[in-house]
Protein backbone atom coordinates (compact mmCIF):
# COMPACT_ATOMS: atom_id res chain seq x y z
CA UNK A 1 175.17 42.14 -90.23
CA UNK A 2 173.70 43.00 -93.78
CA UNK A 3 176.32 40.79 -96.06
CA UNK A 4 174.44 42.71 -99.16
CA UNK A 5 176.21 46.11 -98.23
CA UNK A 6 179.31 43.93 -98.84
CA UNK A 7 178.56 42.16 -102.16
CA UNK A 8 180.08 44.68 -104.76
CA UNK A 9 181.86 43.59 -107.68
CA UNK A 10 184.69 45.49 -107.05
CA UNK A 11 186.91 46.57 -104.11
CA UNK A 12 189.05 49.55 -103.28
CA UNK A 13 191.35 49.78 -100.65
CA UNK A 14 194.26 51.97 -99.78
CA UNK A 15 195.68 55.66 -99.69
CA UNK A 16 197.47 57.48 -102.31
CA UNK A 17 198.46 61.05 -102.64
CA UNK A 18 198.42 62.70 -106.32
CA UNK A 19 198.40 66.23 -107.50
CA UNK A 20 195.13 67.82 -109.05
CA UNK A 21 196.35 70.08 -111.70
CA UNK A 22 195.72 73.74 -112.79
CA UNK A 23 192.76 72.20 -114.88
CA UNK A 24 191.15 70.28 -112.09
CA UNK A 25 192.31 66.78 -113.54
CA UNK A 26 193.77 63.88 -110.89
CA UNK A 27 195.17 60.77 -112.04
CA UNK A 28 193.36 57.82 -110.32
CA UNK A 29 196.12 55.14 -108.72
CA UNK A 30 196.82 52.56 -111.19
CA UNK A 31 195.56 50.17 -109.15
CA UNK A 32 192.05 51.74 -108.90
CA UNK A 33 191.90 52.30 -112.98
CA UNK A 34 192.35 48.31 -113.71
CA UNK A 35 188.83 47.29 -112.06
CA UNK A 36 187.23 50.52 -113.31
CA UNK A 37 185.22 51.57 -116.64
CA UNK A 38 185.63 55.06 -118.02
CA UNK A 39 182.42 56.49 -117.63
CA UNK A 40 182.37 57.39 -113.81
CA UNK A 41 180.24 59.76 -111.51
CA UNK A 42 181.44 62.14 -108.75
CA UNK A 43 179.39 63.11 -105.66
CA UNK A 44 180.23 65.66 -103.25
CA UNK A 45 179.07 64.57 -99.82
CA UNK A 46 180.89 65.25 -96.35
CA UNK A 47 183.29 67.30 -97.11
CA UNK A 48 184.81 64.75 -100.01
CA UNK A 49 184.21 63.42 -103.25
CA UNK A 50 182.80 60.10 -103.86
CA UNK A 51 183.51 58.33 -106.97
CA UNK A 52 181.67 55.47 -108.22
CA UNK A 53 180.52 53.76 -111.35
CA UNK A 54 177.48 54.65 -112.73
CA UNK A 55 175.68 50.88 -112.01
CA UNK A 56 177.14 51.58 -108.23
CA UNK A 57 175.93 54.89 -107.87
CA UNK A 58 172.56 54.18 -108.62
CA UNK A 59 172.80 51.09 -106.31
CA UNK A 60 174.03 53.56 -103.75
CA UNK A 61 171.52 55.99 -104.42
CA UNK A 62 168.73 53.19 -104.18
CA UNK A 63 169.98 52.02 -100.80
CA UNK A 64 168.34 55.36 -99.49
CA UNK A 65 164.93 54.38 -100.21
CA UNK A 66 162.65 51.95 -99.05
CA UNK A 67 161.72 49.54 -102.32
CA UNK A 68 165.44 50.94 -103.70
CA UNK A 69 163.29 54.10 -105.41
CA UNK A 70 161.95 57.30 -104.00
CA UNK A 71 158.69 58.15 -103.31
CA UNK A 72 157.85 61.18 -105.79
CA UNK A 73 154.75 61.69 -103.55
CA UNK A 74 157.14 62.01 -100.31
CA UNK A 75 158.60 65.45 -99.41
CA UNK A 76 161.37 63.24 -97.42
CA UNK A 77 162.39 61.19 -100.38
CA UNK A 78 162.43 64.40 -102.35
CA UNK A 79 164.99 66.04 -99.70
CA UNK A 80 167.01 62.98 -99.83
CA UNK A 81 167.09 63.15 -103.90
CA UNK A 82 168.30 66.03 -104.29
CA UNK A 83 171.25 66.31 -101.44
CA UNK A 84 172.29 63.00 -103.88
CA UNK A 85 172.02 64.41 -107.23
CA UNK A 86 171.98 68.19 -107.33
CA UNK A 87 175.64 68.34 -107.66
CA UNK A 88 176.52 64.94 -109.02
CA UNK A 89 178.46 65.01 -111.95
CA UNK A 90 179.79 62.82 -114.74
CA UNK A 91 183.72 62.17 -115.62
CA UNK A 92 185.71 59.84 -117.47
CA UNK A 93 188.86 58.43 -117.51
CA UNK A 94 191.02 59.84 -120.02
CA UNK A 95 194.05 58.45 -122.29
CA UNK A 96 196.59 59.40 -119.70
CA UNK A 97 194.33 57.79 -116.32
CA UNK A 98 192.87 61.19 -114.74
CA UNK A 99 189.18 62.42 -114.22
CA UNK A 100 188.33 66.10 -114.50
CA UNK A 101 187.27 67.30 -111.20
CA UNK A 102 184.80 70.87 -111.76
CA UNK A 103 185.69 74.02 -109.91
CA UNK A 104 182.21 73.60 -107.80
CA UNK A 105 182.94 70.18 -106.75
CA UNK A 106 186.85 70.87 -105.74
CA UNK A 107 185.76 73.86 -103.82
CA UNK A 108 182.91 72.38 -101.93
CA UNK A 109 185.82 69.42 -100.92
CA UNK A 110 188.14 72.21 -100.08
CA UNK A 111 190.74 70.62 -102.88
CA UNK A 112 193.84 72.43 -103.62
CA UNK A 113 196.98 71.21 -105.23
CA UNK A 114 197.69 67.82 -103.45
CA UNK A 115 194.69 65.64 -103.06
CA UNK A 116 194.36 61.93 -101.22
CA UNK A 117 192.37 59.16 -102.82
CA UNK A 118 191.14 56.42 -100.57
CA UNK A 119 189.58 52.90 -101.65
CA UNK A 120 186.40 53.26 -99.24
CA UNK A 121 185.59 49.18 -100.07
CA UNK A 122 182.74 49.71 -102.49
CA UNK A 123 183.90 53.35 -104.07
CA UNK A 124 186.87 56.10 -103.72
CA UNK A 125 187.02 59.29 -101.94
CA UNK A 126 188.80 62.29 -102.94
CA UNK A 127 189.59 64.43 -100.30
CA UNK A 128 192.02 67.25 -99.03
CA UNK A 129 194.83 66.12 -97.08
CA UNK A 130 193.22 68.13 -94.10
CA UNK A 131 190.32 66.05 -94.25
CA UNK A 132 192.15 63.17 -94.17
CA UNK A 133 194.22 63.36 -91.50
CA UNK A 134 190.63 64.60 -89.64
CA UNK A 135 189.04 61.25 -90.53
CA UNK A 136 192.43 59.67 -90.05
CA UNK A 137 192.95 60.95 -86.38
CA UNK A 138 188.85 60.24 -85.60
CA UNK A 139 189.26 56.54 -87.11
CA UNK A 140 192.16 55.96 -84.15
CA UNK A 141 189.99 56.89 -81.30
CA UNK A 142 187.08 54.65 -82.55
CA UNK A 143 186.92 51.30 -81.23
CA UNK A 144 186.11 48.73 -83.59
């Protein structure tokens, strides 16, 4: 087993339910907001939202390439690039603990009102509460 995908210096864990408001803002679980800075980044990918830290989404983003950076020269690494960072986009924590959530990124994620937020070990994901209980119904039938 590769013990490196497991040494982050943070760790989320844990299901919460909050309500994204009229302006696309979520509060983050208290919890979450102690072990995190303000500046954040937001990632659309499967049907969710990833949110990381800036130093852990360029880790992440790193992981995809051999040597941790892409090949400009390689058509491959290229492809990979940009289903990572087209539609990234930068948030921060505000006074009162939410993140501002765009219009593009809660429709590709299929957010509405209620939202669930979901320590994922090394990051969060902010999905709909259909997608949960998708990934939530496919994680019982998996043997571990």
């Amino acid at each position: 087993m590769d013990t490196d995908a497991f040494s982050v210096e943070r760790t989320f864990s844990g299901t919460y339910t909050h309500t994204l408001d009229s302006k696309g803002r979520v509060s983050l679980p208290a919890k979450f907001r102690k072990s995190l800075p303000v500046a954040l980044k937001l990632v659309p990918r499967g049907g969710t939202i990833h949110l990381f830290t800036i130093q852990d989404y360029q880790s992440w983003v790193g992981e995809f390439f051999e040597g941790g950076k892409p090949d400009p020269r390689s058509r491959e690494d290229s492809k990979t690039l940009f289903s990572l960072t087209a539609h990234a986009e930068d948030t921060d924590i505000d006074s009162a603990g939410r993140i501002s959530i765009s219009a593009e990124l809660c429709k590709r994620a299929g957010l509405e009102k209620e939202v669930k937020i979901v320590g994922m070990f090394g990051h969060i994901e902010i999905m709909s509460p259909e997608k949960y209980a998708s990934m939530d119904e496919e994680s019982e039938d998996d043997e571990i």
